[in-house]
PDB file of N, CA and C in Angstrom:
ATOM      1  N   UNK A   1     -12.302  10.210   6.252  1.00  0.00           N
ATOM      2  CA  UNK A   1     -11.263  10.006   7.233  1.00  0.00           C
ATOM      3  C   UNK A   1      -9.951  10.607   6.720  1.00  0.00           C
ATOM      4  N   UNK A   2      -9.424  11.434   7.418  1.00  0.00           N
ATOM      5  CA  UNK A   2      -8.207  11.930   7.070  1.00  0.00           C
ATOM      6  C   UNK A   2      -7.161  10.863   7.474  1.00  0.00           C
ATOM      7  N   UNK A   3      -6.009  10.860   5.986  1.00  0.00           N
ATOM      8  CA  UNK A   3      -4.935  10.464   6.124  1.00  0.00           C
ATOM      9  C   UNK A   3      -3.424  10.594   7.042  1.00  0.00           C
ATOM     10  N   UNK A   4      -3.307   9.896   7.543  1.00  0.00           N
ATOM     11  CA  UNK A   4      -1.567  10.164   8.284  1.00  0.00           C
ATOM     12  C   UNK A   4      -0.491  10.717   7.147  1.00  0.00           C
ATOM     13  N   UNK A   5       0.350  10.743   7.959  1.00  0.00           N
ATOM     14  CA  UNK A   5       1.233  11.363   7.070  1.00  0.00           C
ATOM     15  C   UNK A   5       2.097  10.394   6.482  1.00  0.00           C
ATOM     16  N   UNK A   6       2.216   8.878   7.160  1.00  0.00           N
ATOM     17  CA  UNK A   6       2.854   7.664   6.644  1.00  0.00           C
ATOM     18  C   UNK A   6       2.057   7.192   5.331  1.00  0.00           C
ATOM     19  N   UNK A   7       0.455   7.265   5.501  1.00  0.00           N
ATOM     20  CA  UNK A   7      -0.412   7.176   4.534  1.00  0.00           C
ATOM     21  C   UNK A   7       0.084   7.758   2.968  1.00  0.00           C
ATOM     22  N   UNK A   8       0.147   9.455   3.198  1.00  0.00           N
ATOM     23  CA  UNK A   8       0.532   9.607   1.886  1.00  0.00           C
ATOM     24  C   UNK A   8       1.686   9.695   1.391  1.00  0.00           C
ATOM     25  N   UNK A   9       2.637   9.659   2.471  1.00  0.00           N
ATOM     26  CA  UNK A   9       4.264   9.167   2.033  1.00  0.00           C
ATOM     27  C   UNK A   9       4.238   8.014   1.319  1.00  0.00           C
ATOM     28  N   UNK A  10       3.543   6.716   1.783  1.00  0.00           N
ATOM     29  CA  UNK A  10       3.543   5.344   1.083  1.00  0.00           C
ATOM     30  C   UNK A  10       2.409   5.728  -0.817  1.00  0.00           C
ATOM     31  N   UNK A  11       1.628   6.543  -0.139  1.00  0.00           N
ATOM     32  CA  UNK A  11       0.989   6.701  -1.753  1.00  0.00           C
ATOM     33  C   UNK A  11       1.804   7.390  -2.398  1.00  0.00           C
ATOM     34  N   UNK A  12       2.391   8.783  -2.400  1.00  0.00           N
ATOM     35  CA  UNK A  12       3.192   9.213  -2.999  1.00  0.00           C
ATOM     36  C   UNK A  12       4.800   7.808  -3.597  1.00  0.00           C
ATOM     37  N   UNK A  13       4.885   7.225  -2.825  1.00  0.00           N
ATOM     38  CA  UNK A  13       6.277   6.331  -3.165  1.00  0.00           C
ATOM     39  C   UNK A  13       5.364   5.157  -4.375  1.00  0.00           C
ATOM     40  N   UNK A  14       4.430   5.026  -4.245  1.00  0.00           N
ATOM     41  CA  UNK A  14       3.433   4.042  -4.580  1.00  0.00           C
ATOM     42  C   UNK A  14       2.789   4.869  -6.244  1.00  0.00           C
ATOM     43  N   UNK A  15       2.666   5.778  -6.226  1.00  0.00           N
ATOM     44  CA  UNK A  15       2.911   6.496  -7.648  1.00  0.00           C
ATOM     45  C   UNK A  15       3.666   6.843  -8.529  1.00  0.00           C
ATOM     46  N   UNK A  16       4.946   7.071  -7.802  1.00  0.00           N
ATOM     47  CA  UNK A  16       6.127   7.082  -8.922  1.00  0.00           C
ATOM     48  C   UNK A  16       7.002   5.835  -8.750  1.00  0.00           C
ATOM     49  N   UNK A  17       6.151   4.698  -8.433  1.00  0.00           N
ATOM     50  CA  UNK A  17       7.210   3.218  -8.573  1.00  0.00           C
ATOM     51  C   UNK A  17       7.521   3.344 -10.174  1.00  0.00           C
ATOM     52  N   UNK A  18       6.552   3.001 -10.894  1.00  0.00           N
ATOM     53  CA  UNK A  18       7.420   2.925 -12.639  1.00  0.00           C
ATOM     54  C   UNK A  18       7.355   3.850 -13.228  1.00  0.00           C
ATOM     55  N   UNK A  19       7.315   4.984 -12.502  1.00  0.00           N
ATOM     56  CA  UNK A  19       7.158   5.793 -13.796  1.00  0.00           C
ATOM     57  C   UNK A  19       7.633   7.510 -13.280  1.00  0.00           C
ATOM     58  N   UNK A  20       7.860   8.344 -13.892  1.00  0.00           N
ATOM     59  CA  UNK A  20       8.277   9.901 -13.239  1.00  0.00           C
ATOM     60  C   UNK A  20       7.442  10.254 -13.631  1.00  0.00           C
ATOM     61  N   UNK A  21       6.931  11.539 -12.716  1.00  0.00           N
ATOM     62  CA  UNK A  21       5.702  12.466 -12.571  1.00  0.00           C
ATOM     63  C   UNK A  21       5.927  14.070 -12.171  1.00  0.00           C
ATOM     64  N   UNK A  22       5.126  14.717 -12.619  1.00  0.00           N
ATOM     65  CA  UNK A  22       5.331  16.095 -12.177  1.00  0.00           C
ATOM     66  C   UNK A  22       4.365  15.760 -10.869  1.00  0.00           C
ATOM     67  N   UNK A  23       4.779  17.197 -10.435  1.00  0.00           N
ATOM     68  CA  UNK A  23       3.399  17.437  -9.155  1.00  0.00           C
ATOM     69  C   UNK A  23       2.431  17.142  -9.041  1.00  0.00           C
ATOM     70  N   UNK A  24       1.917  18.103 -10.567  1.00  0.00           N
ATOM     71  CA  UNK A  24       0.800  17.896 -10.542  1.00  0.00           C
ATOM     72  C   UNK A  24      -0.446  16.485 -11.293  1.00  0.00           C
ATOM     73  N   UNK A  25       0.993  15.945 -11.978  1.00  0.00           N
ATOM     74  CA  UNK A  25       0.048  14.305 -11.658  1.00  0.00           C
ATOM     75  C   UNK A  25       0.001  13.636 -10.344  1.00  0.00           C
ATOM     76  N   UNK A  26       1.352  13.458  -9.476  1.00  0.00           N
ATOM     77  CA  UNK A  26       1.013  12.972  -8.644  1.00  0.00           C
ATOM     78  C   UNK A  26       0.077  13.661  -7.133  1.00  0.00           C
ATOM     79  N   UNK A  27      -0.520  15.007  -7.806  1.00  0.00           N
ATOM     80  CA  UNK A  27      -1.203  15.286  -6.494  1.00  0.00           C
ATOM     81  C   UNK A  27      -2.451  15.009  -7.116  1.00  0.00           C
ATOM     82  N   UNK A  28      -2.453  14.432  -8.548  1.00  0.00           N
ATOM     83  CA  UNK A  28      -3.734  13.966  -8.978  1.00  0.00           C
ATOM     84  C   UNK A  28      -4.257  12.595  -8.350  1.00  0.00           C
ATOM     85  N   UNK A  29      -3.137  12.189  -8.862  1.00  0.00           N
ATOM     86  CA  UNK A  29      -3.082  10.199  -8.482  1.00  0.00           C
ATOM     87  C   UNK A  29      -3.201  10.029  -7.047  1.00  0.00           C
ATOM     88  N   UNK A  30      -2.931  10.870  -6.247  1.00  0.00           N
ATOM     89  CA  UNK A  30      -2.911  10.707  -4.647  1.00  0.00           C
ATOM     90  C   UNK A  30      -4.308  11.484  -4.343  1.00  0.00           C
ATOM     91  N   UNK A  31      -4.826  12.382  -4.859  1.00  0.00           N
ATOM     92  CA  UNK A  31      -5.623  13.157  -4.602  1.00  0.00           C
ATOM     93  C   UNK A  31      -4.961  13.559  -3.018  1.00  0.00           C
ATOM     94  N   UNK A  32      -4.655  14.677  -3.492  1.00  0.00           N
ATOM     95  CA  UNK A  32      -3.430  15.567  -2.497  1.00  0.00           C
ATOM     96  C   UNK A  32      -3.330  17.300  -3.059  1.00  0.00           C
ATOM     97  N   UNK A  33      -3.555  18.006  -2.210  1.00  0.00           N
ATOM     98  CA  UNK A  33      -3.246  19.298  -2.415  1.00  0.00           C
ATOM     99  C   UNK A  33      -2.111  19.707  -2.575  1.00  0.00           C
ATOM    100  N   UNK A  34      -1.402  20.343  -3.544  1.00  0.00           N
ATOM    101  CA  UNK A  34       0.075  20.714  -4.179  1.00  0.00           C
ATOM    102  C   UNK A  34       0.684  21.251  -2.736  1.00  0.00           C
ATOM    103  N   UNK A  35       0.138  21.683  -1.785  1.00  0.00           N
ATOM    104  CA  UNK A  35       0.901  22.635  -1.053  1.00  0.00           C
ATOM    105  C   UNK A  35       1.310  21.229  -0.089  1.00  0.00           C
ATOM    106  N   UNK A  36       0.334  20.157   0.085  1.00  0.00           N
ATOM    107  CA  UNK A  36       0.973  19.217   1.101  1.00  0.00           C
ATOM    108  C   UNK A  36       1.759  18.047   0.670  1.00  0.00           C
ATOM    109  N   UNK A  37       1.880  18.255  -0.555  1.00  0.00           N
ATOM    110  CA  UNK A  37       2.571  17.132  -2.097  1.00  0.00           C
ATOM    111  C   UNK A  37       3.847  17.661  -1.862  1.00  0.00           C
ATOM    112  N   UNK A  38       4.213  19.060  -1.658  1.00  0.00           N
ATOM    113  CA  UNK A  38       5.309  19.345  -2.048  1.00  0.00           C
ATOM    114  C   UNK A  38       5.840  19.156  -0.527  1.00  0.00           C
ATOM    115  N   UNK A  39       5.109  19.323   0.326  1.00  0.00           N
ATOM    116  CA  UNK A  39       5.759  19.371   2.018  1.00  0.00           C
ATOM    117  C   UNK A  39       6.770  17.726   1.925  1.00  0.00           C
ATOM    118  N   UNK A  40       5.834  16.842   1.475  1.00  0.00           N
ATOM    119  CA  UNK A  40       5.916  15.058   1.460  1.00  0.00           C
ATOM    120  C   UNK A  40       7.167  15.311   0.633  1.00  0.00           C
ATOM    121  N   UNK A  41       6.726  15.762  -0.536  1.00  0.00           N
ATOM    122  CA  UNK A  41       8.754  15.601  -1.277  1.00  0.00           C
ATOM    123  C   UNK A  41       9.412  16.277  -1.105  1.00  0.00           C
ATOM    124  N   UNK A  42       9.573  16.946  -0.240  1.00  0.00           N
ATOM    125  CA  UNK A  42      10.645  17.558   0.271  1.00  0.00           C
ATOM    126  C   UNK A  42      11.014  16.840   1.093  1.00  0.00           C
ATOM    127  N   UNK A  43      10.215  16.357   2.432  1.00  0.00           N
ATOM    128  CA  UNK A  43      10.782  14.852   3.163  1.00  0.00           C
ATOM    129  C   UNK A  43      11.526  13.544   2.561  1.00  0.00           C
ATOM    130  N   UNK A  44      10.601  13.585   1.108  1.00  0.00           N
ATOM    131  CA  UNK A  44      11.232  12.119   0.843  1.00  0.00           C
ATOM    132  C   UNK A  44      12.702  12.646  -0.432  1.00  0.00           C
ATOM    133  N   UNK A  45      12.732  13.490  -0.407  1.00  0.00           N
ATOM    134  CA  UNK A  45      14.044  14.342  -1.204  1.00  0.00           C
ATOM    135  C   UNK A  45      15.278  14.084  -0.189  1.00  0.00           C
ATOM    136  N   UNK A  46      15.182  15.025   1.127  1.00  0.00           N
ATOM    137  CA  UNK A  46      15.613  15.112   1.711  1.00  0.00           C
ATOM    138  C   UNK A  46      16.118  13.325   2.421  1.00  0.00           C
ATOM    139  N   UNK A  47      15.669  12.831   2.541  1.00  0.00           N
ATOM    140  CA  UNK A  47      15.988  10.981   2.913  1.00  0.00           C
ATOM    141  C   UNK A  47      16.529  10.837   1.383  1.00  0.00           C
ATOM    142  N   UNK A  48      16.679  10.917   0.375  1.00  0.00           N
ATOM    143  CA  UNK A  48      17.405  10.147  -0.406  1.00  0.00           C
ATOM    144  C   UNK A  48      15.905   8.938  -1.137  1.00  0.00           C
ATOM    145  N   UNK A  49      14.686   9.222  -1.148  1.00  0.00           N
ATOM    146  CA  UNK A  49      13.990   8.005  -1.429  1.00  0.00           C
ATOM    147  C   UNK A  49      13.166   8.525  -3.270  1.00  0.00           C
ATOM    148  N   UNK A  50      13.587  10.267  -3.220  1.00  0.00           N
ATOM    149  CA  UNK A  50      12.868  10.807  -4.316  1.00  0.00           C
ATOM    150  C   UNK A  50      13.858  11.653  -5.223  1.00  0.00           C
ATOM    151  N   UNK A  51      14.066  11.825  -6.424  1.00  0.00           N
ATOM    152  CA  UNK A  51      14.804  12.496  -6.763  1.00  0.00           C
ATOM    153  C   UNK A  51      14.101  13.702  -7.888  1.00  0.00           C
ATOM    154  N   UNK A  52      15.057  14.992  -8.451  1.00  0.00           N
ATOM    155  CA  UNK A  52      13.918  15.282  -9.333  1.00  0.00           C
ATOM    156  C   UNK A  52      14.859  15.728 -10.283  1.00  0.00           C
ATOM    157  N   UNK A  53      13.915  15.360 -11.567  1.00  0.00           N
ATOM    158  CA  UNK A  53      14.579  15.495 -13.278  1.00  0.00           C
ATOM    159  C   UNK A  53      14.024  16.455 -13.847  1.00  0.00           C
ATOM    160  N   UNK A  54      14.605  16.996 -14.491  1.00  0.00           N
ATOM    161  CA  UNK A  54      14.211  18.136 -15.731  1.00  0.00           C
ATOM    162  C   UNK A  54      13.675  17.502 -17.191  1.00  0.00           C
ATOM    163  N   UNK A  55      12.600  17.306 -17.329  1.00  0.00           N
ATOM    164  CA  UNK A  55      12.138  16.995 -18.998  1.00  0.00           C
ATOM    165  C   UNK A  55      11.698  17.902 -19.279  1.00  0.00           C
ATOM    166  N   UNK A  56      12.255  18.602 -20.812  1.00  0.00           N
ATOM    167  CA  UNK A  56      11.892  19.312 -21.330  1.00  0.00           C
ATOM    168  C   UNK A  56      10.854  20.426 -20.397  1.00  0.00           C
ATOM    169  N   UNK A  57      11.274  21.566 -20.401  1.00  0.00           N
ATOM    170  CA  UNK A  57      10.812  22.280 -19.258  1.00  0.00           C
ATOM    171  C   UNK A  57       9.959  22.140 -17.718  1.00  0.00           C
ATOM    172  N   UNK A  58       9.911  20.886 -17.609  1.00  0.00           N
ATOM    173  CA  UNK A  58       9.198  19.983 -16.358  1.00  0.00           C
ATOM    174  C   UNK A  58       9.802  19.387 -15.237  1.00  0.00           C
ATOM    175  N   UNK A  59       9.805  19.753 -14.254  1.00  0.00           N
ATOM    176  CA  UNK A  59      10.364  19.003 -13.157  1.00  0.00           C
ATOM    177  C   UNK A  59       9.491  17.881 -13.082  1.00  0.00           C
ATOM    178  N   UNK A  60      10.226  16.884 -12.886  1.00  0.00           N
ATOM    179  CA  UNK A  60       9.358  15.145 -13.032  1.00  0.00           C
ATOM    180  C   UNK A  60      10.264  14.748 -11.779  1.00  0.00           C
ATOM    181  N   UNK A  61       9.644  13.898 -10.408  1.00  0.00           N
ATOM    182  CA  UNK A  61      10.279  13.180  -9.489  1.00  0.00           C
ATOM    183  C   UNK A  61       9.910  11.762  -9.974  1.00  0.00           C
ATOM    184  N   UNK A  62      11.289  11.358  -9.404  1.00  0.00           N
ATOM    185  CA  UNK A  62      11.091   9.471  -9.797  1.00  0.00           C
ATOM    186  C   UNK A  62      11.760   9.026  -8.220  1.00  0.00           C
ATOM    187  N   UNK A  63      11.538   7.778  -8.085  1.00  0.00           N
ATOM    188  CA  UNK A  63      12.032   7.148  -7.684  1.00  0.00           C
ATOM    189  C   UNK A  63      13.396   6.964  -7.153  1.00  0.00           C
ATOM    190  N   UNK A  64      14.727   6.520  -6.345  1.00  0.00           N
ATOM    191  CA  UNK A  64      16.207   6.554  -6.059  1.00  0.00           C
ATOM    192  C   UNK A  64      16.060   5.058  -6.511  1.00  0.00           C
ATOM    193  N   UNK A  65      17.026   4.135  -5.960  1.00  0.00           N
ATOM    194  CA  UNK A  65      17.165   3.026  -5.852  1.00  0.00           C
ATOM    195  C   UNK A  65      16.758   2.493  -4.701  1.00  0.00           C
ATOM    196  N   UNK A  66      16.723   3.658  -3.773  1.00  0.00           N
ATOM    197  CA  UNK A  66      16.988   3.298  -2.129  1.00  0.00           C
ATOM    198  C   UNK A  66      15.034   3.396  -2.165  1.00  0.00           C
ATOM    199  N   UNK A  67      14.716   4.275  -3.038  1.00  0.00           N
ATOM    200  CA  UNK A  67      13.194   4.719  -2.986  1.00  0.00           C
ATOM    201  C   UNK A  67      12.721   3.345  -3.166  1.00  0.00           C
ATOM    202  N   UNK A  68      12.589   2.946  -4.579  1.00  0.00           N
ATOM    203  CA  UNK A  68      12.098   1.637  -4.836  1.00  0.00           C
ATOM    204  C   UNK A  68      12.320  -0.041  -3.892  1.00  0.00           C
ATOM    205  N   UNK A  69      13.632   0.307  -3.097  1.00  0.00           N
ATOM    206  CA  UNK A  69      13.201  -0.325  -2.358  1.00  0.00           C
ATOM    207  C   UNK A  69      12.736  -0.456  -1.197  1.00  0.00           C
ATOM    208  N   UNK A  70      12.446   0.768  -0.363  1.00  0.00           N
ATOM    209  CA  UNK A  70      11.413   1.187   0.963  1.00  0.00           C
ATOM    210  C   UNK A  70       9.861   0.662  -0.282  1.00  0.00           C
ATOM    211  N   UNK A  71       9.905   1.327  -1.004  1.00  0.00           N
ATOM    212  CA  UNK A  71       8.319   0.808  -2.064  1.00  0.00           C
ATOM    213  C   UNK A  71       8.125  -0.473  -1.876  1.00  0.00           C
ATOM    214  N   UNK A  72       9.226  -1.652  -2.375  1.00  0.00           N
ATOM    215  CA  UNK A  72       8.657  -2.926  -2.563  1.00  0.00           C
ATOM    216  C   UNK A  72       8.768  -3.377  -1.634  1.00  0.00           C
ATOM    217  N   UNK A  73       9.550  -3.023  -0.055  1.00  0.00           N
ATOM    218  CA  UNK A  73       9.625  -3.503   1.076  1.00  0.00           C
ATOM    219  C   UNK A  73       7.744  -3.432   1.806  1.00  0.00           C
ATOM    220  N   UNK A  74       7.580  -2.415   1.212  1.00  0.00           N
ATOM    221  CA  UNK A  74       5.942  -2.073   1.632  1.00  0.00           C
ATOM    222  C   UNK A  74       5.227  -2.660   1.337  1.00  0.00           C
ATOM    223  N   UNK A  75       5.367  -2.938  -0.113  1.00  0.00           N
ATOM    224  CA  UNK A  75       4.294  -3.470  -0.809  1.00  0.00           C
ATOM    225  C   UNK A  75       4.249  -4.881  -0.448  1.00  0.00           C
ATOM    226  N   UNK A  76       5.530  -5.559  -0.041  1.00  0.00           N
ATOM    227  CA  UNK A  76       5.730  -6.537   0.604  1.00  0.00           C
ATOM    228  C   UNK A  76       4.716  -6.743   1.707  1.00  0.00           C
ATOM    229  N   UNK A  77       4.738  -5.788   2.559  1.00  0.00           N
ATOM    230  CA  UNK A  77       4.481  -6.076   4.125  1.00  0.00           C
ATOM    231  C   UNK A  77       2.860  -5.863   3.771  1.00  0.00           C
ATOM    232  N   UNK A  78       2.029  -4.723   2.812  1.00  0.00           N
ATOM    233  CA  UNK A  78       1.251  -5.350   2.639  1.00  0.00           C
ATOM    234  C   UNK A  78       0.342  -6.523   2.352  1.00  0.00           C
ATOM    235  N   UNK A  79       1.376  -6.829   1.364  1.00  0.00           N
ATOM    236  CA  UNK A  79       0.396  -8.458   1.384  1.00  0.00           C
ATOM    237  C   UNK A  79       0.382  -9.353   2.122  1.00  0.00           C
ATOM    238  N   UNK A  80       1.939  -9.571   2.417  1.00  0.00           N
ATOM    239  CA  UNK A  80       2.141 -10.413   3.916  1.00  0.00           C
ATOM    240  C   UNK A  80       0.797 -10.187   4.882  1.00  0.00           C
ATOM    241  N   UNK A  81       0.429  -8.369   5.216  1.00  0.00           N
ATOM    242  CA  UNK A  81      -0.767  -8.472   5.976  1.00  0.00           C
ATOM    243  C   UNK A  81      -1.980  -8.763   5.462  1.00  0.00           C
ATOM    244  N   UNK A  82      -2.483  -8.855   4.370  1.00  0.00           N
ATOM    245  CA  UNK A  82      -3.251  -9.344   3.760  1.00  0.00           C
ATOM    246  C   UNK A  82      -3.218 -11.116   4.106  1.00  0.00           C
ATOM    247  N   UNK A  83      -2.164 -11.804   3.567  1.00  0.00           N
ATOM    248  CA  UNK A  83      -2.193 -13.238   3.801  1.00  0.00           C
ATOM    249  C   UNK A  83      -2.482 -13.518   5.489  1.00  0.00           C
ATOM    250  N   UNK A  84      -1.873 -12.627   6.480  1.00  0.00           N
ATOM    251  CA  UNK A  84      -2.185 -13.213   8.263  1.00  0.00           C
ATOM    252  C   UNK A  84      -3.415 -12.945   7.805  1.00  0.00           C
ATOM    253  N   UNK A  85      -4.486 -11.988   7.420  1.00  0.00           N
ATOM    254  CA  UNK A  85      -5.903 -11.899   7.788  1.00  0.00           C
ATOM    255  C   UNK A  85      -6.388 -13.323   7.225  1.00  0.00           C
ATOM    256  N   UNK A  86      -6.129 -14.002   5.827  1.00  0.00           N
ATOM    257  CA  UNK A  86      -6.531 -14.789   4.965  1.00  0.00           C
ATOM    258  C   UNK A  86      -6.180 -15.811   5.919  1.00  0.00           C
ATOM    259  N   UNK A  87      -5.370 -16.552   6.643  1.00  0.00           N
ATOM    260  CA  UNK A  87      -4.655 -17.713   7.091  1.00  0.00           C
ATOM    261  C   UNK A  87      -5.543 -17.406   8.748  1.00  0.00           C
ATOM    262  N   UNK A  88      -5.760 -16.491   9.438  1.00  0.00           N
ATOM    263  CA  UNK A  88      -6.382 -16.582   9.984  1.00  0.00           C
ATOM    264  C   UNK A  88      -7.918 -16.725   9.806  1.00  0.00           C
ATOM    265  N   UNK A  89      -8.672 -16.511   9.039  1.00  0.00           N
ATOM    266  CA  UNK A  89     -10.246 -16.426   8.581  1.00  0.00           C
ATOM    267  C   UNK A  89     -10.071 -17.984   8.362  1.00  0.00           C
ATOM    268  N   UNK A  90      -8.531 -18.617   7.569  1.00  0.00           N
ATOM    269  CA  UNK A  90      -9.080 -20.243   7.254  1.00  0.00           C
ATOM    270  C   UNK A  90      -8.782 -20.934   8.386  1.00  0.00           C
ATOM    271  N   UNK A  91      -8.062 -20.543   9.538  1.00  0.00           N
ATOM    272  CA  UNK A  91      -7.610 -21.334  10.437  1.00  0.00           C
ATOM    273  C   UNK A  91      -9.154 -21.362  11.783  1.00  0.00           C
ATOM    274  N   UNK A  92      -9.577 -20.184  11.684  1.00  0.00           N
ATOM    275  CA  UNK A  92     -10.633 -20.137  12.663  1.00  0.00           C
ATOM    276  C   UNK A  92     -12.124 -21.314  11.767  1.00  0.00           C
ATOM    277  N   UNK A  93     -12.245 -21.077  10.431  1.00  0.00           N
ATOM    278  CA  UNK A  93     -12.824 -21.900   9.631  1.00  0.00           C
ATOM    279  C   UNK A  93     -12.748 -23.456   9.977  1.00  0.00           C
ATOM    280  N   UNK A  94     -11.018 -23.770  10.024  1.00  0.00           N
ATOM    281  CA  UNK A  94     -10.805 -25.336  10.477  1.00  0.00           C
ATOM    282  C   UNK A  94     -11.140 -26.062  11.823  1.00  0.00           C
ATOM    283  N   UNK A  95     -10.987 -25.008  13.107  1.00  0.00           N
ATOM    284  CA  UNK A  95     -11.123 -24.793  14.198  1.00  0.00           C
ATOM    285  C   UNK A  95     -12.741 -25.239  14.267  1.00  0.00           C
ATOM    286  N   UNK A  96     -13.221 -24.769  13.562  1.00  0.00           N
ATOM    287  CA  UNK A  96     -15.090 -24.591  13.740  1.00  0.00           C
ATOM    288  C   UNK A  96     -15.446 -25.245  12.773  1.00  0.00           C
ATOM    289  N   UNK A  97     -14.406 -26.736  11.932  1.00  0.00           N
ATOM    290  CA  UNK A  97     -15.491 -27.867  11.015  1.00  0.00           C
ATOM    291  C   UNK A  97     -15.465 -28.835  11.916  1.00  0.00           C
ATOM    292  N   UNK A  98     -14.826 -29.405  12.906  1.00  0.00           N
ATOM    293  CA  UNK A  98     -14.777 -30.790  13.590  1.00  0.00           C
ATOM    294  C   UNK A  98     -16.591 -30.475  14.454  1.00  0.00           C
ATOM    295  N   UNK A  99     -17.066 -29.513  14.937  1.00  0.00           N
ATOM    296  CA  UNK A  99     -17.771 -28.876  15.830  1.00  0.00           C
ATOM    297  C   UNK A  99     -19.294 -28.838  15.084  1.00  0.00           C
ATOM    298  N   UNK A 100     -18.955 -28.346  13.299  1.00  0.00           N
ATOM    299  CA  UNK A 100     -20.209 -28.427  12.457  1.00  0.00           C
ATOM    300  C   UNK A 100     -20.355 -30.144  12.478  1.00  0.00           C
ATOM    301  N   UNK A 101     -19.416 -30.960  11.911  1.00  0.00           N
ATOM    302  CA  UNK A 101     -19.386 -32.146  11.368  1.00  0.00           C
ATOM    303  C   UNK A 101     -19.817 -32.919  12.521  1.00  0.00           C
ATOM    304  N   UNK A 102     -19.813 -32.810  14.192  1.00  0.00           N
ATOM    305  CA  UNK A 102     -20.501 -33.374  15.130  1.00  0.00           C
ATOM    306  C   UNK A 102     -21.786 -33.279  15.051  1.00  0.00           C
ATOM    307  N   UNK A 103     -22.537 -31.697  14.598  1.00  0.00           N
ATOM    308  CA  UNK A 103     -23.296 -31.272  15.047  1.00  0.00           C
ATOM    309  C   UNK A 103     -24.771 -32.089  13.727  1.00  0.00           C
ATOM    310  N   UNK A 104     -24.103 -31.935  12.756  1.00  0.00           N
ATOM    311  CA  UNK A 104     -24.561 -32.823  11.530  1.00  0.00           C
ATOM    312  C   UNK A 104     -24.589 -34.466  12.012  1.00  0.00           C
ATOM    313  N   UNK A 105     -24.041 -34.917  12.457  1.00  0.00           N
ATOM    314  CA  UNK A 105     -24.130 -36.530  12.849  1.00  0.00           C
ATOM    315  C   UNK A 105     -25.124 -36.585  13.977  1.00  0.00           C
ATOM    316  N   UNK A 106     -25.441 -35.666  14.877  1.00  0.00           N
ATOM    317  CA  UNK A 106     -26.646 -35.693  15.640  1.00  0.00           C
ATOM    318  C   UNK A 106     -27.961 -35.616  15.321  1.00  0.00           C
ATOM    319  N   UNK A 107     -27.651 -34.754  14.338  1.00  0.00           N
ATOM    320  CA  UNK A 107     -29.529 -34.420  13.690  1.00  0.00           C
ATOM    321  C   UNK A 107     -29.692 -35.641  12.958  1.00  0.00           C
ATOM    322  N   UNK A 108     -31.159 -35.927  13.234  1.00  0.00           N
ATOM    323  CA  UNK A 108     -31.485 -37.515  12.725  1.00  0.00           C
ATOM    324  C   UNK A 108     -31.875 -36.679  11.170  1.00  0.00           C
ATOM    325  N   UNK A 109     -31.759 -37.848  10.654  1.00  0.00           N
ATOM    326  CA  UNK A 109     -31.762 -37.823   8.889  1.00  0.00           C
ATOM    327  C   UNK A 109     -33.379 -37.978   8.587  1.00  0.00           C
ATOM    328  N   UNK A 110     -33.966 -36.939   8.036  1.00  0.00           N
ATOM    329  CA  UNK A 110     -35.268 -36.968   7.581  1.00  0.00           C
ATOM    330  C   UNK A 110     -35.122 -37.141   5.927  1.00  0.00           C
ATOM    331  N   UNK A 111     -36.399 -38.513   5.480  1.00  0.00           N
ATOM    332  CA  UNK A 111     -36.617 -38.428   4.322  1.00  0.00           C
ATOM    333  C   UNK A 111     -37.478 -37.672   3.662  1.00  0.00           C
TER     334      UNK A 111
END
């Protein structure tokens, strides 16, 4: 299944949370072709969410301030969606014990 383009914007932001990377790690870590790695940071350059450093002959992008926090705002909303799926699976669970626990008091008890 091919990815959106929100998809690898959030992976790309999601790879250089702790740490700076050249390209070509993060078109490793994303598994991403350099030519569509570089399209994505140029978007997220351009917004202010990516920046890029010189180490020792290497361009390395990290993170802004503003970056890291669109990142943990995400990472946020992921789990949040993670917990509605969880709170719903236990709420439909509670919904459907009053219904087992009838259904158990009917069946006569064999020894």
């Amino acid at each position: 299944m091919q990815r959106s383009k929100l998809e690898l914007y959030e992976e790309v932001l999601f790879a250089l949370l702790n740490k700076s990377l050249t390209v070509d790690s993060i078109a490793y870590e994303c598994s991403m072709d350099c030519v569509t790695l570089r399209r994505r940071l140029d978007f997220l350059f351009k917004n202010n969410l990516v920046e890029e450093k010189i180490h020792s002959k290497n361009t390395c992008y990290e993170l802004t301030n503003r970056g890291v926090a669109v990142t943990k705002t995400l990472l946020i909303t992921k789990k949040l969606e993670k917990l509605q799926a969880s709170i719903k699976v236990v709420a439909e669970a509670l919904h459907a014990l009053p219904a087992i626990v009838e259904q158990s008091k009917e069946q006569p008890k064999s020894k």
